[in-house]
PDB file of N, CA and C in Angstrom:
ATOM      1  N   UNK A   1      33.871 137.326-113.040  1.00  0.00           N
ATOM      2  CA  UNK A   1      34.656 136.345-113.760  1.00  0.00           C
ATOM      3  C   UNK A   1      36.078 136.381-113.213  1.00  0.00           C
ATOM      4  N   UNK A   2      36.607 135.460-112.935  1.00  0.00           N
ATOM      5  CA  UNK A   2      38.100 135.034-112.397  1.00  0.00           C
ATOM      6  C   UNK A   2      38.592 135.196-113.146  1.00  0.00           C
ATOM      7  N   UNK A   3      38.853 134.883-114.450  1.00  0.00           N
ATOM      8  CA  UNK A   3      39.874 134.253-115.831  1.00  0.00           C
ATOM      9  C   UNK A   3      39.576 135.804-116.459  1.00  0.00           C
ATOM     10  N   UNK A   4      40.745 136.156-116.848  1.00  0.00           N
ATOM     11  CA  UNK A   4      40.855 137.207-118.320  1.00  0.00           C
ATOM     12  C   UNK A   4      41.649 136.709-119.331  1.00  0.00           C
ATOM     13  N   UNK A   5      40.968 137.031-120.608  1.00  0.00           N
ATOM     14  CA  UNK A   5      41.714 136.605-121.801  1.00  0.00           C
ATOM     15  C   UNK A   5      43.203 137.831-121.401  1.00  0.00           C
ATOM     16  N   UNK A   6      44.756 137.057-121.747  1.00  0.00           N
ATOM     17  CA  UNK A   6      45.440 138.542-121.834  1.00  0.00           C
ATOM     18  C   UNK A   6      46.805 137.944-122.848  1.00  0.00           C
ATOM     19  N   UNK A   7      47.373 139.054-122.854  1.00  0.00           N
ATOM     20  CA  UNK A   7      48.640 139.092-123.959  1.00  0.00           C
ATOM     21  C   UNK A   7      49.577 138.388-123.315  1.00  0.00           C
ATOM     22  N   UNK A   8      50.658 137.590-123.649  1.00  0.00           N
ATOM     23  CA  UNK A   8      51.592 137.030-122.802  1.00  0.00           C
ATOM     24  C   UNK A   8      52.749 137.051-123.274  1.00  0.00           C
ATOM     25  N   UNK A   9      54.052 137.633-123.122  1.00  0.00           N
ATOM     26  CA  UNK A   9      55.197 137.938-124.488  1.00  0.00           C
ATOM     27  C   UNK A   9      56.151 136.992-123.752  1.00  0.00           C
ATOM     28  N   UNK A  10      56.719 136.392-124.056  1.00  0.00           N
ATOM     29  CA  UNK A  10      57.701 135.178-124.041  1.00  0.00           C
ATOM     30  C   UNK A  10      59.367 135.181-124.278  1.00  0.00           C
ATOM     31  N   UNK A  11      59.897 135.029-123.414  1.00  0.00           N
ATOM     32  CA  UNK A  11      61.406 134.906-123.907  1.00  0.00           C
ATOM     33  C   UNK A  11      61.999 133.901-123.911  1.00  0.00           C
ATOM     34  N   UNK A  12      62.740 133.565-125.020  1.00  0.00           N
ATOM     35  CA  UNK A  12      63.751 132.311-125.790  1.00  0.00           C
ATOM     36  C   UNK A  12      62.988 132.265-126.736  1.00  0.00           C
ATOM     37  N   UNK A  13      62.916 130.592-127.181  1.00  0.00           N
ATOM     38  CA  UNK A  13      63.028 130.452-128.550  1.00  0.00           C
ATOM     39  C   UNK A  13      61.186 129.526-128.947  1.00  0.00           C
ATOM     40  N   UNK A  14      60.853 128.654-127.622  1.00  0.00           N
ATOM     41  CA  UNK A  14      59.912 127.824-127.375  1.00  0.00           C
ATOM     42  C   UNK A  14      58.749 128.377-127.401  1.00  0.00           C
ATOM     43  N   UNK A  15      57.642 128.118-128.392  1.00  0.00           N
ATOM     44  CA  UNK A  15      56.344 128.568-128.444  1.00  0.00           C
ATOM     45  C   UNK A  15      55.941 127.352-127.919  1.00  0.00           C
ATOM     46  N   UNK A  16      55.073 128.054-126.476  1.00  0.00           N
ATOM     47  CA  UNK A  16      54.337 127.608-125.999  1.00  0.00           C
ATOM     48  C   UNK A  16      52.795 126.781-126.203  1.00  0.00           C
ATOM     49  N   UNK A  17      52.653 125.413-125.874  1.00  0.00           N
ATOM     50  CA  UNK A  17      51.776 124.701-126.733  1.00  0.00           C
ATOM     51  C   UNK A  17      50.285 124.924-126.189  1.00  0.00           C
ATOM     52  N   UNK A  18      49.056 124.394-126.911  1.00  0.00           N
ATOM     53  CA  UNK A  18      47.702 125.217-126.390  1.00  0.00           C
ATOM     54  C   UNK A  18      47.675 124.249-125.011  1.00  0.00           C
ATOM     55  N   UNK A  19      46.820 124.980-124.488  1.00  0.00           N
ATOM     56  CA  UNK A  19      46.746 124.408-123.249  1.00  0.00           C
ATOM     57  C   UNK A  19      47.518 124.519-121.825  1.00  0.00           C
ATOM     58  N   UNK A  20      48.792 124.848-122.474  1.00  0.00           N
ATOM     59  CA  UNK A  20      49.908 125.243-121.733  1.00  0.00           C
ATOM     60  C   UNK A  20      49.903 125.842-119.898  1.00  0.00           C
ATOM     61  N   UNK A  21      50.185 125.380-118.845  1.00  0.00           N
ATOM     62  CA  UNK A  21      49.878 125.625-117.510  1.00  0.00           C
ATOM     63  C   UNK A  21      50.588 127.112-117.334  1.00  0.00           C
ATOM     64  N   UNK A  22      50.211 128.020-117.016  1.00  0.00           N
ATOM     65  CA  UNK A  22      51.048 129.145-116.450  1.00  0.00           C
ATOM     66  C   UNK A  22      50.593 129.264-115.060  1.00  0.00           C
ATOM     67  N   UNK A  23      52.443 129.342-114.262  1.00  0.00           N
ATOM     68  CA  UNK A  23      52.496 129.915-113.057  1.00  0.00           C
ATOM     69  C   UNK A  23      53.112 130.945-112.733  1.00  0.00           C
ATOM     70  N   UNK A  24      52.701 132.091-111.565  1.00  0.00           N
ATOM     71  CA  UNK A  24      52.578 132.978-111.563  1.00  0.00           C
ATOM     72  C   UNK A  24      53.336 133.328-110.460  1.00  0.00           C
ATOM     73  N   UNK A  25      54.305 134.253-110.235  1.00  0.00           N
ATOM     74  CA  UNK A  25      54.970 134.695-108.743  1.00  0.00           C
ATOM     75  C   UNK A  25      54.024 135.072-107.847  1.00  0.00           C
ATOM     76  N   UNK A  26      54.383 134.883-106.644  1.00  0.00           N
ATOM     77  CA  UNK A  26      53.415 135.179-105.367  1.00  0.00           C
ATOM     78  C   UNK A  26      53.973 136.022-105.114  1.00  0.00           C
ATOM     79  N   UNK A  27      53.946 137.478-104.643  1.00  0.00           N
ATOM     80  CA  UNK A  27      54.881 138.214-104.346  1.00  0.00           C
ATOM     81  C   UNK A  27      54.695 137.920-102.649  1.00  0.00           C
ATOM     82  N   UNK A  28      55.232 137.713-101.711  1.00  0.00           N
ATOM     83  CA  UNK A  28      55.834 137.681-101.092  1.00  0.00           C
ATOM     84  C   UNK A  28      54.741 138.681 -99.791  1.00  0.00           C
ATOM     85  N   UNK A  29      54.389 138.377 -99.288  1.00  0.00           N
ATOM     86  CA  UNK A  29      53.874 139.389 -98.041  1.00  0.00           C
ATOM     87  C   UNK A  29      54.663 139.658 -97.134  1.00  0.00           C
ATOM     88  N   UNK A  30      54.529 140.829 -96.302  1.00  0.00           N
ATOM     89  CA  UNK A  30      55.616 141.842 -95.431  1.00  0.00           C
ATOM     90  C   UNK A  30      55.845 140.340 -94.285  1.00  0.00           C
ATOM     91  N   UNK A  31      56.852 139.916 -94.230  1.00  0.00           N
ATOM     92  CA  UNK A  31      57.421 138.926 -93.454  1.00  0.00           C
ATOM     93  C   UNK A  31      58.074 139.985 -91.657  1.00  0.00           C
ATOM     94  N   UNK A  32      57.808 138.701 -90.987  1.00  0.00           N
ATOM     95  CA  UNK A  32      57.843 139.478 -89.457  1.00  0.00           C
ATOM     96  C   UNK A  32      59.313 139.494 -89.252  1.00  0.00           C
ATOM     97  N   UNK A  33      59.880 139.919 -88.163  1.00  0.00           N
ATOM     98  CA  UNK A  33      61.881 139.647 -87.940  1.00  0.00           C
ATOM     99  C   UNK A  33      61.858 138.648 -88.158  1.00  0.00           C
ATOM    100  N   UNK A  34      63.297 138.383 -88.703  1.00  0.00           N
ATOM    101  CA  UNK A  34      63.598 136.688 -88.532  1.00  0.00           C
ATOM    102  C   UNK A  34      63.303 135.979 -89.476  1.00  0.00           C
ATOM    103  N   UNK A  35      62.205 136.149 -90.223  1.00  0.00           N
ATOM    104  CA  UNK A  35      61.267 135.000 -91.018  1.00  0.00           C
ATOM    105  C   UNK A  35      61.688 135.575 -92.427  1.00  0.00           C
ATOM    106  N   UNK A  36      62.489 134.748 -93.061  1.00  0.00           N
ATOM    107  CA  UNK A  36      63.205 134.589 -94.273  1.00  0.00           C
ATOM    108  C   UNK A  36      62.361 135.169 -95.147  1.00  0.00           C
ATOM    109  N   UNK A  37      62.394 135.995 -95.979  1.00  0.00           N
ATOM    110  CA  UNK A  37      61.827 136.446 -97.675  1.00  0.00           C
ATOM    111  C   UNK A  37      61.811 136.476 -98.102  1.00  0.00           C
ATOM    112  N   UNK A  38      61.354 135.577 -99.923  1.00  0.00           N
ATOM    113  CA  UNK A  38      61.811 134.705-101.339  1.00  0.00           C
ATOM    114  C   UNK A  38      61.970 136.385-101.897  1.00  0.00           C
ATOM    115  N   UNK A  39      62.815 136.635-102.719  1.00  0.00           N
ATOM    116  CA  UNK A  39      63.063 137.639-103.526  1.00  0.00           C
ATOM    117  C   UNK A  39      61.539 138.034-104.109  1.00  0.00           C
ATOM    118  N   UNK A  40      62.109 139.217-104.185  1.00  0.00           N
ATOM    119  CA  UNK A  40      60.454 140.234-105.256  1.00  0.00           C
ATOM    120  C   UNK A  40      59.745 138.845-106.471  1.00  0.00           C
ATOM    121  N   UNK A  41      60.827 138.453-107.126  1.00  0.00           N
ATOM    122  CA  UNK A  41      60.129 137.724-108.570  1.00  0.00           C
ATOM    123  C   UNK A  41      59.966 136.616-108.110  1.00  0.00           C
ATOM    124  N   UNK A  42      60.366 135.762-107.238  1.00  0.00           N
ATOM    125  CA  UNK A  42      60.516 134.871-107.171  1.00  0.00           C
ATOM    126  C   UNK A  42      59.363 133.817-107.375  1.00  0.00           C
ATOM    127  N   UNK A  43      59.606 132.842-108.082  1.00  0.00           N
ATOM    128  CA  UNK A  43      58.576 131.571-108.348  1.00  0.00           C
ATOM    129  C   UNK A  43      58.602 130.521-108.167  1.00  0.00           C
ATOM    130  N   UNK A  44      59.512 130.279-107.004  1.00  0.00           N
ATOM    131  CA  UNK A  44      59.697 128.819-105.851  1.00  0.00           C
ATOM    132  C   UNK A  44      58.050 128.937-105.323  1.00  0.00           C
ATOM    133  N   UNK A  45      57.277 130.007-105.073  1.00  0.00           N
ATOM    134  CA  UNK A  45      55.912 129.516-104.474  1.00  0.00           C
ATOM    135  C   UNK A  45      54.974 129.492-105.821  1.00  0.00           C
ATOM    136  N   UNK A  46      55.633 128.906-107.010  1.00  0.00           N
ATOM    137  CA  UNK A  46      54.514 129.676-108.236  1.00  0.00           C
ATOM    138  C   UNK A  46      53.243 128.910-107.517  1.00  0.00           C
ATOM    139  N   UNK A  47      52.089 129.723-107.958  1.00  0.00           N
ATOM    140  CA  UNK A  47      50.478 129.892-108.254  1.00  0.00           C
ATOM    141  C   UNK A  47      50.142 129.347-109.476  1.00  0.00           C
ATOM    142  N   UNK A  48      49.299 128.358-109.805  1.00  0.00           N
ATOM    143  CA  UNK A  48      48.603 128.235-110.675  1.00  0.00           C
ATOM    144  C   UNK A  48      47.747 129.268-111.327  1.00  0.00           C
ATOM    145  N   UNK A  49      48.219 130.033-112.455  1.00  0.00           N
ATOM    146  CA  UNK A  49      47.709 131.580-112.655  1.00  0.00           C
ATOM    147  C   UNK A  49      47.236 131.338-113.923  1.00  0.00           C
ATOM    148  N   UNK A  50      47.049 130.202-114.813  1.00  0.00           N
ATOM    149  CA  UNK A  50      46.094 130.387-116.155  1.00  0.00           C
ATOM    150  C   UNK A  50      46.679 129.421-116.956  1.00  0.00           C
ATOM    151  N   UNK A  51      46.516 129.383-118.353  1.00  0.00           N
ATOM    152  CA  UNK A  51      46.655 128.496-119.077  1.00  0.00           C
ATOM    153  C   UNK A  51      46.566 129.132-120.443  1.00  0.00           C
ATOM    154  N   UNK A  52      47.466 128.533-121.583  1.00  0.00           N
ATOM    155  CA  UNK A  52      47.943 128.956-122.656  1.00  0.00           C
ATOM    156  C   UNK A  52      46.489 128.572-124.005  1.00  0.00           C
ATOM    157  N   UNK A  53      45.893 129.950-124.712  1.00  0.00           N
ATOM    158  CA  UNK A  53      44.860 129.136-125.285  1.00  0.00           C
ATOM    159  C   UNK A  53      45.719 129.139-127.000  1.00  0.00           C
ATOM    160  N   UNK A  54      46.356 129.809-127.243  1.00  0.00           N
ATOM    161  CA  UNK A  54      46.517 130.491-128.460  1.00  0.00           C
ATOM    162  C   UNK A  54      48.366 130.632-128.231  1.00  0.00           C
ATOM    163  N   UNK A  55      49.115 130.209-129.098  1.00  0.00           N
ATOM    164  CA  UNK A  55      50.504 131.003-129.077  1.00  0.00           C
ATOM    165  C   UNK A  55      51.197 130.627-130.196  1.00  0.00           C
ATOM    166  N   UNK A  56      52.054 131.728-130.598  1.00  0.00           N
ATOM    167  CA  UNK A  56      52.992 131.381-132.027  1.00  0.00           C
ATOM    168  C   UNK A  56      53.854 132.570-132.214  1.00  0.00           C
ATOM    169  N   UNK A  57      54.770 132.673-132.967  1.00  0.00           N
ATOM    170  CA  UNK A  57      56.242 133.048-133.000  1.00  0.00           C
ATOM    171  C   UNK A  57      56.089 134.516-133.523  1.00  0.00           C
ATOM    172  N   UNK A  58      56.487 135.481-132.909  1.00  0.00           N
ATOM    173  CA  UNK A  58      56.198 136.746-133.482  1.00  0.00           C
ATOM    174  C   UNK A  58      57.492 137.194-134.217  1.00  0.00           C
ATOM    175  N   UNK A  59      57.262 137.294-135.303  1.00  0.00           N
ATOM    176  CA  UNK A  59      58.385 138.156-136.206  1.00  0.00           C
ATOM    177  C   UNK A  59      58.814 139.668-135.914  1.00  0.00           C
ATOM    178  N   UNK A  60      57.780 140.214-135.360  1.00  0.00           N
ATOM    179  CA  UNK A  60      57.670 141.385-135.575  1.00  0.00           C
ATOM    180  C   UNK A  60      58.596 141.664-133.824  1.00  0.00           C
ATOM    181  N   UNK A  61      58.077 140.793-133.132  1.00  0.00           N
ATOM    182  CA  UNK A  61      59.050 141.035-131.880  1.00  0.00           C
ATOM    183  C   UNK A  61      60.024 140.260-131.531  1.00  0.00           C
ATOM    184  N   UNK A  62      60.328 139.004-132.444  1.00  0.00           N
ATOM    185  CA  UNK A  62      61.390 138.204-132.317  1.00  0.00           C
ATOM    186  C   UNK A  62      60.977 137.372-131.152  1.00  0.00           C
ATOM    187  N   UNK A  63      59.998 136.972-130.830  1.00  0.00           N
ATOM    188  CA  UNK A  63      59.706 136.449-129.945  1.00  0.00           C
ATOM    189  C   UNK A  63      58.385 135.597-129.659  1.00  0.00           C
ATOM    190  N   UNK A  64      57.780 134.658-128.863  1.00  0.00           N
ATOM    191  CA  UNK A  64      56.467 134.248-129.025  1.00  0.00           C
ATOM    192  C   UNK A  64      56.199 135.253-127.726  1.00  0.00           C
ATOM    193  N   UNK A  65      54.330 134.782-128.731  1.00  0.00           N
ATOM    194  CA  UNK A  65      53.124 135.636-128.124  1.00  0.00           C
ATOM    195  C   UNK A  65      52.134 134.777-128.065  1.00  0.00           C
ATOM    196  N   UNK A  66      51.255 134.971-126.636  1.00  0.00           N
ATOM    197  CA  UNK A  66      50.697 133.769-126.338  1.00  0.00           C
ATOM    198  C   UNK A  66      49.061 134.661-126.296  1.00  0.00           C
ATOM    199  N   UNK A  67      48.018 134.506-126.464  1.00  0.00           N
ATOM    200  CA  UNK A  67      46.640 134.425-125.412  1.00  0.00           C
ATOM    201  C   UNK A  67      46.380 133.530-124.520  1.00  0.00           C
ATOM    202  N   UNK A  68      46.175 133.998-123.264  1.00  0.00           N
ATOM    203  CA  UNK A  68      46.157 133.196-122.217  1.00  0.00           C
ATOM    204  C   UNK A  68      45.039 133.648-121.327  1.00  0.00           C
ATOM    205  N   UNK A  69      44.225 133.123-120.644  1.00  0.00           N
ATOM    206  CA  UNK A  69      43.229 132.687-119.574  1.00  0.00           C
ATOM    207  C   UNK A  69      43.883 132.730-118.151  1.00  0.00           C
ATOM    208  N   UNK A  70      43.871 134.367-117.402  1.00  0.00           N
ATOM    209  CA  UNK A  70      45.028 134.500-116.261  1.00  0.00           C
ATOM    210  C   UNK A  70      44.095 134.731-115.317  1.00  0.00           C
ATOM    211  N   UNK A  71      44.548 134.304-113.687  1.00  0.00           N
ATOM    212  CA  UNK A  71      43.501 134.465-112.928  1.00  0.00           C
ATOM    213  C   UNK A  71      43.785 136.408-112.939  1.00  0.00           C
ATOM    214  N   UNK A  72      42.973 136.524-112.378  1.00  0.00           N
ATOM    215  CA  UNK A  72      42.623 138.438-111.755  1.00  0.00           C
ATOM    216  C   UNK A  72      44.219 138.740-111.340  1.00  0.00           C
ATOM    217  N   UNK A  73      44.230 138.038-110.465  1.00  0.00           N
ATOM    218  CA  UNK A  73      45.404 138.963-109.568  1.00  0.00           C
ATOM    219  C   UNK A  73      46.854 138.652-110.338  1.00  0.00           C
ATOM    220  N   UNK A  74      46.940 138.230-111.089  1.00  0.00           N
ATOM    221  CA  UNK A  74      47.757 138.078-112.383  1.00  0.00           C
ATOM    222  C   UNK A  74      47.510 139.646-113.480  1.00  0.00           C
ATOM    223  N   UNK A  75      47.190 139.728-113.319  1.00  0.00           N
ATOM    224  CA  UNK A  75      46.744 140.777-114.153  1.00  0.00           C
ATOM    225  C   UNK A  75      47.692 142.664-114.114  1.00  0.00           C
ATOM    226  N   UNK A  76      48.393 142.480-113.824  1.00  0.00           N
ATOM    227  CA  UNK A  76      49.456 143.265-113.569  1.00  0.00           C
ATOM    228  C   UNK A  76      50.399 143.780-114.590  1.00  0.00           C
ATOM    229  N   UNK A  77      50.474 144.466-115.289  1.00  0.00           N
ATOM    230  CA  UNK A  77      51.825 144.537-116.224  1.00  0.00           C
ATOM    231  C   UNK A  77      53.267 143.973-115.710  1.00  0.00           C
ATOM    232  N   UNK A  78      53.868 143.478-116.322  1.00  0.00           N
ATOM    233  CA  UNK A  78      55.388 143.128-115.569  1.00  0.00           C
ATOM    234  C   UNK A  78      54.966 142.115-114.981  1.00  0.00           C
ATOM    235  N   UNK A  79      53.425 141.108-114.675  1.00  0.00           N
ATOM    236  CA  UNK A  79      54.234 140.406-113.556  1.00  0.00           C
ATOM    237  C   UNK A  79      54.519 138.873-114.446  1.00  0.00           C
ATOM    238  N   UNK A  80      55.397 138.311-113.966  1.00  0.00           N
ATOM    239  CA  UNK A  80      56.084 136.618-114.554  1.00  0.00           C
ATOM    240  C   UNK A  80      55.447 136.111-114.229  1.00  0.00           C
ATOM    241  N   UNK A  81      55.764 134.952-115.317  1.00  0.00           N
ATOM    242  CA  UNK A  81      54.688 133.736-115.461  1.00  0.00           C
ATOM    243  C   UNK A  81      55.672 132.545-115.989  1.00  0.00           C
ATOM    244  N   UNK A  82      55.173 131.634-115.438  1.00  0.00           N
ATOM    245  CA  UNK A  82      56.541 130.244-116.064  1.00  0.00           C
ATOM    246  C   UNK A  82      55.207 129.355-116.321  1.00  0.00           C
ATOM    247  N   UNK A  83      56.177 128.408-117.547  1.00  0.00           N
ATOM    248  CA  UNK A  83      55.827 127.487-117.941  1.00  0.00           C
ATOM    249  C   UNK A  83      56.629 126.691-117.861  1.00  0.00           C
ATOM    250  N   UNK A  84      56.577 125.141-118.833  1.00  0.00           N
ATOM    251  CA  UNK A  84      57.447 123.935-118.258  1.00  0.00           C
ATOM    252  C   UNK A  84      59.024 124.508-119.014  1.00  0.00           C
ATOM    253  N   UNK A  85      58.696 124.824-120.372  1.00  0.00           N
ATOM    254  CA  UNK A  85      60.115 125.624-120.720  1.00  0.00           C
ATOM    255  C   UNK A  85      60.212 126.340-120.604  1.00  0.00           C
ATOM    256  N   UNK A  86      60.204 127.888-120.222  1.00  0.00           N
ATOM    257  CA  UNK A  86      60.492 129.525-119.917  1.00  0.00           C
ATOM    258  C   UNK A  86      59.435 130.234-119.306  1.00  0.00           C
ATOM    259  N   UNK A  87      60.038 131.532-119.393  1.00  0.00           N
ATOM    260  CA  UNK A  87      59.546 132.548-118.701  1.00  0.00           C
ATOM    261  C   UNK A  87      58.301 133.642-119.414  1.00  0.00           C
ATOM    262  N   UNK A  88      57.396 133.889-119.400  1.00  0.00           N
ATOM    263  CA  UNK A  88      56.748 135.301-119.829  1.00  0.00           C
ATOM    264  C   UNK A  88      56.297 135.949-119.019  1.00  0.00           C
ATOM    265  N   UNK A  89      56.157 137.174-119.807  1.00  0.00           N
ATOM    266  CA  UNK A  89      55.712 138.342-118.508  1.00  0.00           C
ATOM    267  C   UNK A  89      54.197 139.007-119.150  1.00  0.00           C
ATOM    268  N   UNK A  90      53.528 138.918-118.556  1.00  0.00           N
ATOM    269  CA  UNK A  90      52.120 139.629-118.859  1.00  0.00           C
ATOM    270  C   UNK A  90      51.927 140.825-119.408  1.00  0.00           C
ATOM    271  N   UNK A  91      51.712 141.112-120.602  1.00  0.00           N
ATOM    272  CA  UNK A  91      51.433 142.746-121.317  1.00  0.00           C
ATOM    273  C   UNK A  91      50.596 143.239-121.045  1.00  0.00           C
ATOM    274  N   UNK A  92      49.449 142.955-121.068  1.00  0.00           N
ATOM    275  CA  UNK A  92      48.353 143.651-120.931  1.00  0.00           C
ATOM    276  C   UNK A  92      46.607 142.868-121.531  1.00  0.00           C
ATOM    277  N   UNK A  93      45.820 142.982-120.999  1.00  0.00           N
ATOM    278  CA  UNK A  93      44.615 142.262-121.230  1.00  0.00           C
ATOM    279  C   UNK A  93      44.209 142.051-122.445  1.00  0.00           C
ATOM    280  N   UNK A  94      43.144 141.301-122.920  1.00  0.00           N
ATOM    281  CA  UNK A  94      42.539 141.610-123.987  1.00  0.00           C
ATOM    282  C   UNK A  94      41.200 141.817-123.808  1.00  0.00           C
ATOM    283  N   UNK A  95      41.165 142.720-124.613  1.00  0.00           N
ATOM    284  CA  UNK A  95      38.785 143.047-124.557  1.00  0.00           C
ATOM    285  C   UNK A  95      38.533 143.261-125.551  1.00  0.00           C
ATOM    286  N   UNK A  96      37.374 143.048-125.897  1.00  0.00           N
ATOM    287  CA  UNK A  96      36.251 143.156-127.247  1.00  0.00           C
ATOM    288  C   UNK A  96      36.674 144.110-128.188  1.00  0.00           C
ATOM    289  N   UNK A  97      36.956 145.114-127.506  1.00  0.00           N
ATOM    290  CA  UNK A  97      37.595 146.538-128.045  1.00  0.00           C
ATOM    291  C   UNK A  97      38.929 146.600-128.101  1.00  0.00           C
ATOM    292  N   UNK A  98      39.556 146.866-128.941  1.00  0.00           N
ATOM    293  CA  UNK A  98      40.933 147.157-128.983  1.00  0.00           C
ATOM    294  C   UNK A  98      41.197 148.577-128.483  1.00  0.00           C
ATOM    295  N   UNK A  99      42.243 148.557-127.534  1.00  0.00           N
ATOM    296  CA  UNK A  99      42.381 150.074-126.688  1.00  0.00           C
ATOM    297  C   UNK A  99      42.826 151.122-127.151  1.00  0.00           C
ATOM    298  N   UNK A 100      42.921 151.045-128.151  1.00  0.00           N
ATOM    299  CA  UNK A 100      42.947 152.597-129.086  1.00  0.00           C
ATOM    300  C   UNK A 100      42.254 152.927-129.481  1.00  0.00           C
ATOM    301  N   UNK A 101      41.410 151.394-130.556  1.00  0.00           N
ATOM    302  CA  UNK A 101      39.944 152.082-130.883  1.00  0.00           C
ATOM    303  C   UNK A 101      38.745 152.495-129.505  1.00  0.00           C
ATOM    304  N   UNK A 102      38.902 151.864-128.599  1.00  0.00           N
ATOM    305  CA  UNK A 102      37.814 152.557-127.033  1.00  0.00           C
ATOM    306  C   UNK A 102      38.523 153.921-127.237  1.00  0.00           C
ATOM    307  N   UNK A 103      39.499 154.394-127.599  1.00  0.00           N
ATOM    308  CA  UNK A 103      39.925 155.599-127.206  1.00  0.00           C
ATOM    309  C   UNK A 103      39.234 156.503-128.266  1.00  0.00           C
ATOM    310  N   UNK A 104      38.995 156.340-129.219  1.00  0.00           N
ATOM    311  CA  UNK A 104      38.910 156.812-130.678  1.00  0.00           C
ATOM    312  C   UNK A 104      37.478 157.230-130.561  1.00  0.00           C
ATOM    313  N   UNK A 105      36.401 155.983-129.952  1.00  0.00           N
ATOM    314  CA  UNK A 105      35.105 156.436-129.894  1.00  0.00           C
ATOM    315  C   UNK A 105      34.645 157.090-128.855  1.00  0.00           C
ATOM    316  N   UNK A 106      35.385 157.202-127.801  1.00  0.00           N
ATOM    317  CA  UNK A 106      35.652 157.864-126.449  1.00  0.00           C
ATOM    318  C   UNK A 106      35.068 159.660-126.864  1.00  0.00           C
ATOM    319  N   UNK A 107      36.094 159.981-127.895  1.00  0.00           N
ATOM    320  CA  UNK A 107      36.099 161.061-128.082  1.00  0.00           C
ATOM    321  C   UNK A 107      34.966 161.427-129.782  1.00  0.00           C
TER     322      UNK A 107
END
């Protein structure tokens, strides 16, 4: 499967609407002499990296929180993601199991 459901935390004020396009930084491959190199974050080459299924205003972090449908290589902690109004950065996946409780029955 390409697509993972994952967490998406958001900065400003704009909750992101369903459906919502997210693009994703390319990071940049080792460039030869000479040949110019977009900064680490940069998202002048964004990627079409997923789409917004779920999002609304978190109290608890002052901030919106999205579920989103990210390709694989998105899947990174830290990495940015833009939409038509702002920025989010990817938290971490979601699965069937919540990752404390996998931890809980683990043991």
């Amino acid at each position: 499967m390409n697509r993972h459901l994952a967490l998406v935390e958001f900065s400003g004020d704009a909750v992101p609407p369903r459906g919502a396009e997210l693009r994703g930084d390319e990071r940049p491959a080792e460039t030869t002499e000479g040949a110019k190199a977009s900064p680490p974050n940069a998202v002048s080459a964004a990627k079409a990296s997923g789409h917004i299924t779920r999002a609304a205003w978190s109290p608890a972090r002052n901030r919106p929180l999205a579920m989103a449908y990210l390709r694989r290589e998105f899947l990174t902690p830290g990495t940015k993601l833009q939409w038509e109004h702002g920025t989010g950065v990817f938290v971490r996946e979601i699965t069937a199991t919540p990752p404390d409780a996998a931890d809980s029955q683990n043991n």
